[in-house]
C-alpha atoms as a PDB file:
ATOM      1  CA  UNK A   1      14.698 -14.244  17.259  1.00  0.00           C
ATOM      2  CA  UNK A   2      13.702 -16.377  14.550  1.00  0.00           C
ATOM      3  CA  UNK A   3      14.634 -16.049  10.596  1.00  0.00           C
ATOM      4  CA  UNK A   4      13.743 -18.755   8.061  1.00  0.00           C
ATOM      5  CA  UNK A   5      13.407 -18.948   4.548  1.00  0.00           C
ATOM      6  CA  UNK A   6      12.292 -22.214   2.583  1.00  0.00           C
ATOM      7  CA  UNK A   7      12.661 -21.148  -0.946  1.00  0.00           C
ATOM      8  CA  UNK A   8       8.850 -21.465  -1.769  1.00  0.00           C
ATOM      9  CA  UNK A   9       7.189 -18.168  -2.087  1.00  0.00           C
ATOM     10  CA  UNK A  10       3.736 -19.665  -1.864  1.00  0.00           C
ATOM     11  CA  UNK A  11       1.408 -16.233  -1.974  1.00  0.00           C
ATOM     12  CA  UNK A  12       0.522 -14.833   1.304  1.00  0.00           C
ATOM     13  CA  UNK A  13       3.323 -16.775   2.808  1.00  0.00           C
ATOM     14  CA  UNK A  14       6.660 -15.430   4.797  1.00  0.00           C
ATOM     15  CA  UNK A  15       8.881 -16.746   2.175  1.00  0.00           C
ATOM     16  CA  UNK A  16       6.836 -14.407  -0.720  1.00  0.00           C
ATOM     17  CA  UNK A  17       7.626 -11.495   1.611  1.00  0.00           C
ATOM     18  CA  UNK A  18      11.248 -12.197   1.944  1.00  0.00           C
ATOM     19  CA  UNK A  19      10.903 -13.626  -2.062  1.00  0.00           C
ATOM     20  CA  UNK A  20      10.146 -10.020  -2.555  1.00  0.00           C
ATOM     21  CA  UNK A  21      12.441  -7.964  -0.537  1.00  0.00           C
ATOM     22  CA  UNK A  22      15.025 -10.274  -1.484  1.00  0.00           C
ATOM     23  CA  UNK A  23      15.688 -11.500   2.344  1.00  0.00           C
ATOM     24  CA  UNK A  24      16.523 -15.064   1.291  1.00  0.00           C
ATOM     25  CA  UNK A  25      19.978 -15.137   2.238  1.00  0.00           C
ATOM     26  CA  UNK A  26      20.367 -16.970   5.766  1.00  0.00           C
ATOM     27  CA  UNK A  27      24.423 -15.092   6.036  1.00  0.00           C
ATOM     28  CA  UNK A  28      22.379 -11.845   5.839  1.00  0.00           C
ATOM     29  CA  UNK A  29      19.018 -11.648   7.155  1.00  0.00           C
ATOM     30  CA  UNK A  30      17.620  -8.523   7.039  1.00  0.00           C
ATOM     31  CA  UNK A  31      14.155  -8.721   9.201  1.00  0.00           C
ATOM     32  CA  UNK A  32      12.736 -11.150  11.842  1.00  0.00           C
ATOM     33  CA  UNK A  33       9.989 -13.644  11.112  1.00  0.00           C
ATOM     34  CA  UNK A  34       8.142 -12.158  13.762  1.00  0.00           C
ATOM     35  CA  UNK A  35       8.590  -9.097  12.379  1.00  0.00           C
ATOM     36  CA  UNK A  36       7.024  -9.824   9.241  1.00  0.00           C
ATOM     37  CA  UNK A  37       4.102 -11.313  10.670  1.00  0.00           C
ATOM     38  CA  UNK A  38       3.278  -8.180  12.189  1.00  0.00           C
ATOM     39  CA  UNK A  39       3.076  -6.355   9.449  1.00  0.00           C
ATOM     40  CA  UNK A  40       1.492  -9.314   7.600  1.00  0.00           C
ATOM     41  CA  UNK A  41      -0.976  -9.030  10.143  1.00  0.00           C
ATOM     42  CA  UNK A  42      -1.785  -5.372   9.664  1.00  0.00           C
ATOM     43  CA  UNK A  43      -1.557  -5.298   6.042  1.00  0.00           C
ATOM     44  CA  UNK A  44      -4.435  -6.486   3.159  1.00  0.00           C
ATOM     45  CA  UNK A  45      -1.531  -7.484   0.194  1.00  0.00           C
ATOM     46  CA  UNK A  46       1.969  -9.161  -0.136  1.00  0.00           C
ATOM     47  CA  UNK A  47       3.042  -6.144  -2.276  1.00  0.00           C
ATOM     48  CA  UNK A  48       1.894  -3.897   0.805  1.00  0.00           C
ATOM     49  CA  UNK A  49       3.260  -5.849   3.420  1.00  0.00           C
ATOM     50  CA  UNK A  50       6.755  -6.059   1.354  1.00  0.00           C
ATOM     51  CA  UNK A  51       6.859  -2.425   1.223  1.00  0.00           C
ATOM     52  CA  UNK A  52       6.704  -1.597   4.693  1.00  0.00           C
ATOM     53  CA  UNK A  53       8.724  -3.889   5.481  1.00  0.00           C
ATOM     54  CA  UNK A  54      11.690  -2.821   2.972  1.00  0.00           C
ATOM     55  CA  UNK A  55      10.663   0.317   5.117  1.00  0.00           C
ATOM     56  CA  UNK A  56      12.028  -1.018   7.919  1.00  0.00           C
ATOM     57  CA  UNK A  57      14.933  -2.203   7.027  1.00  0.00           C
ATOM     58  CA  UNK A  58      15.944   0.640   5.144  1.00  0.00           C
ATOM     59  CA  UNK A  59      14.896   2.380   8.751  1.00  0.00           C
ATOM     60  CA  UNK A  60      17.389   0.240  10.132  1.00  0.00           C
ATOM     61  CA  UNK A  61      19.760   0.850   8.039  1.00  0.00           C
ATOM     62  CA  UNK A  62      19.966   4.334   8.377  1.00  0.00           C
ATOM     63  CA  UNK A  63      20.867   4.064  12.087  1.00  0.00           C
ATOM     64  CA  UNK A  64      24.040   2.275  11.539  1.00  0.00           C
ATOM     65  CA  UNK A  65      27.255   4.056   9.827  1.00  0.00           C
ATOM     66  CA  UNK A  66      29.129   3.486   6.141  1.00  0.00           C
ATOM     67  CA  UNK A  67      32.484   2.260   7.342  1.00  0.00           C
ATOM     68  CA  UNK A  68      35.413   0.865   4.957  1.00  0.00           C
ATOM     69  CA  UNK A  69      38.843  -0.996   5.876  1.00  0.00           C
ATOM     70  CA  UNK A  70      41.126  -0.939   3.542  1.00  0.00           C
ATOM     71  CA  UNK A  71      39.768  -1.293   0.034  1.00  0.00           C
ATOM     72  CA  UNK A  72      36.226  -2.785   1.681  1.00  0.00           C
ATOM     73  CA  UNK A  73      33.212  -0.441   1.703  1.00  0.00           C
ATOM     74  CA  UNK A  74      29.927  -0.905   3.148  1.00  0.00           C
ATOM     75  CA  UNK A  75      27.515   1.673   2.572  1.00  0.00           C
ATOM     76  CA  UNK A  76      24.571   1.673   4.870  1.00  0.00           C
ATOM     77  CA  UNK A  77      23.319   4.641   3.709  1.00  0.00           C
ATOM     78  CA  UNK A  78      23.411   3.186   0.006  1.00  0.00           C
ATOM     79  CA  UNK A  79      21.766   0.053   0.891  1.00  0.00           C
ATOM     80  CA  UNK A  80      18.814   1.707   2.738  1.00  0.00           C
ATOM     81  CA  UNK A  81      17.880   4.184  -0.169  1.00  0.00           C
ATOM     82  CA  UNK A  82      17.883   0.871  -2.359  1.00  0.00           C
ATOM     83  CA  UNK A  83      15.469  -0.222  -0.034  1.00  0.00           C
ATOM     84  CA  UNK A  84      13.144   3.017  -0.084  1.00  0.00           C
ATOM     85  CA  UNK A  85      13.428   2.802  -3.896  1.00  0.00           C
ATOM     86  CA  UNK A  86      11.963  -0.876  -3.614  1.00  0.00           C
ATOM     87  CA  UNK A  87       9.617   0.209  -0.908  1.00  0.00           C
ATOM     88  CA  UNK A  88       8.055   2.742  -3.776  1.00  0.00           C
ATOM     89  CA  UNK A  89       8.060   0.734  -6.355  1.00  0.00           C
ATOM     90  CA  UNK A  90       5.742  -1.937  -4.286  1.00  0.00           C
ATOM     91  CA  UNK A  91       3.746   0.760  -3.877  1.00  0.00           C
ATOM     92  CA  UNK A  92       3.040   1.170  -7.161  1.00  0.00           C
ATOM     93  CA  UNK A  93       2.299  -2.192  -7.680  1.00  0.00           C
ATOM     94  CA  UNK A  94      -0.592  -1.833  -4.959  1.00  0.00           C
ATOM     95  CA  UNK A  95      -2.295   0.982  -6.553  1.00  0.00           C
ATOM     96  CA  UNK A  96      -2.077  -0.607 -10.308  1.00  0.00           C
ATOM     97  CA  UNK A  97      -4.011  -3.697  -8.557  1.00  0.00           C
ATOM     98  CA  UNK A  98      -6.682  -1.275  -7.049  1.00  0.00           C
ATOM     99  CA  UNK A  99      -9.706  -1.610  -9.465  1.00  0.00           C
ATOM    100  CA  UNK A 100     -12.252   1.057  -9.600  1.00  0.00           C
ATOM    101  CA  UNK A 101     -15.739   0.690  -8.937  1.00  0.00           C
ATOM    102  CA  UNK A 102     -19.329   2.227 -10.016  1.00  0.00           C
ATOM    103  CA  UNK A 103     -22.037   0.955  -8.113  1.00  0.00           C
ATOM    104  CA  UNK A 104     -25.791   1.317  -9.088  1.00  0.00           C
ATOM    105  CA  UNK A 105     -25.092   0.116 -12.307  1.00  0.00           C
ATOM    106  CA  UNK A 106     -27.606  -3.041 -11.486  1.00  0.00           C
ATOM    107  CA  UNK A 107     -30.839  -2.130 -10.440  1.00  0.00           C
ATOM    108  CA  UNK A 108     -30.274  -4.421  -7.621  1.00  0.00           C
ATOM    109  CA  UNK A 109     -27.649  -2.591  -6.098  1.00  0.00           C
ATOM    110  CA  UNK A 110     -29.276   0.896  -6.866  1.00  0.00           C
ATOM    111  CA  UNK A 111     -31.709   0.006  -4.623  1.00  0.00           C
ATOM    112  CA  UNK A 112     -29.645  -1.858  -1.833  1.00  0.00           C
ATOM    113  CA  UNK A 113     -27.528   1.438  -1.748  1.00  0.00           C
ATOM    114  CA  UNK A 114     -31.062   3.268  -1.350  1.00  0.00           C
ATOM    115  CA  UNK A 115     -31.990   1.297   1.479  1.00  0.00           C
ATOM    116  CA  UNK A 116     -29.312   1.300   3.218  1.00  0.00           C
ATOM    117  CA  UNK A 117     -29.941   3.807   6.430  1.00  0.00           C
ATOM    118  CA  UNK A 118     -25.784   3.765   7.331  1.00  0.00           C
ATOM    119  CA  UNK A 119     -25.439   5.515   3.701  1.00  0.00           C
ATOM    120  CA  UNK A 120     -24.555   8.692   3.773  1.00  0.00           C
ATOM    121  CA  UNK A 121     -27.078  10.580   1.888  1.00  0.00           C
ATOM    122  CA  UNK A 122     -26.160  13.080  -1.159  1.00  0.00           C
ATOM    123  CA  UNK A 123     -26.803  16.516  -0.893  1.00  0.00           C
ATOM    124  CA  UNK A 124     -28.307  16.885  -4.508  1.00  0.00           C
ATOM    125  CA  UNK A 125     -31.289  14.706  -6.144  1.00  0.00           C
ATOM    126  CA  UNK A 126     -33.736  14.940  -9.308  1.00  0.00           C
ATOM    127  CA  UNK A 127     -35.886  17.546  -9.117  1.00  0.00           C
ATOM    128  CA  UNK A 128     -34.208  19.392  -6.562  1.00  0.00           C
ATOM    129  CA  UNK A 129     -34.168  23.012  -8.514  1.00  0.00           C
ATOM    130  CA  UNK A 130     -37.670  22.425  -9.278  1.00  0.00           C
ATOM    131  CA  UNK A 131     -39.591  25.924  -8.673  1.00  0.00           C
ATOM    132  CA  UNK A 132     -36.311  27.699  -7.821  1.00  0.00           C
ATOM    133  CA  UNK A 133     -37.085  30.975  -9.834  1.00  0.00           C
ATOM    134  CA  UNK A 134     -34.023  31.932 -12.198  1.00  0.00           C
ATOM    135  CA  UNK A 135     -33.755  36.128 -13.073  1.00  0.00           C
ATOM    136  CA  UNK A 136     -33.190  35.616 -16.325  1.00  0.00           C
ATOM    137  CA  UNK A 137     -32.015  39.261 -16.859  1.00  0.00           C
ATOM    138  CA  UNK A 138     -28.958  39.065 -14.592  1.00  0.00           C
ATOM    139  CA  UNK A 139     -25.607  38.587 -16.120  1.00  0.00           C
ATOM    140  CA  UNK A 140     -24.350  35.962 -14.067  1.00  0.00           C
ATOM    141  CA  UNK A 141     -22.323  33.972 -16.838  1.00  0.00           C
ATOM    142  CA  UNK A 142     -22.000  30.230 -16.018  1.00  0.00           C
END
């Protein structure tokens, strides 16, 4: 399998992804360039696709054991909550970068979203309660 990293995180490249996970170390690599083209591949943002993939190596992680020798320690376990952390806070990143959107506010687009026969069409419209007959005497409180 193939790792690289050239120290350029050009946006929408491999070396942002890695940039961002922090996979830039060639002694430790963490996830296969293949890899991360796949999820590049099925994602629509860097922060997205550097999410799932610090979910997969934190999914990794978790399969292998904390061991120490001596006074050494690794902690798996440690390293792939660190990576679920990151994974979240990516995610948060996505949905500050989501802008909302009102459409029909140009009369242009009021009417392409009227003509458009794929639209699904909205259960209420002006004048709809016209010559519904209201009791005015019953106590229905709204």
């Amino acid at each position: 399998m193939a790792w690289s990293y050239g120290g350029n995180p050009v946006p929408g490249s491999l070396d942002e992804i890695r940039f961002l996970i922090g996979d830039t170390d060639s002694t430790n690599q963490l996830i296969q360039d293949g890899e991360v083209k796949y999820v590049m591949a099925q994602t629509s943002s860097s922060q997205e696709c550097a999410a799932q993939c610090c979910e997969a190596v934190a999914a990794k992680l978790t399969g292998k054991a904390d061991m120490s020798i001596g006074n050494v320690r690794v902690s798996f376990s440690q390293q792939a909550k660190s990576y679920m952390t990151l994974a979240v806070q990516l995610r948060a990143k996505v949905s500050l970068m989501i802008m909302p959107y009102a459409g029909g506010m140009s009369q242009g687009e009021k009417d392409a979203a009227a003509s458009n026969t794929d639209a699904v069409k909205s259960i209420f419209s002006r004048g709809m309660m016209r010559g519904v007959n209201v009791d005015s005497s019953s106590n229905n409180s709204y």
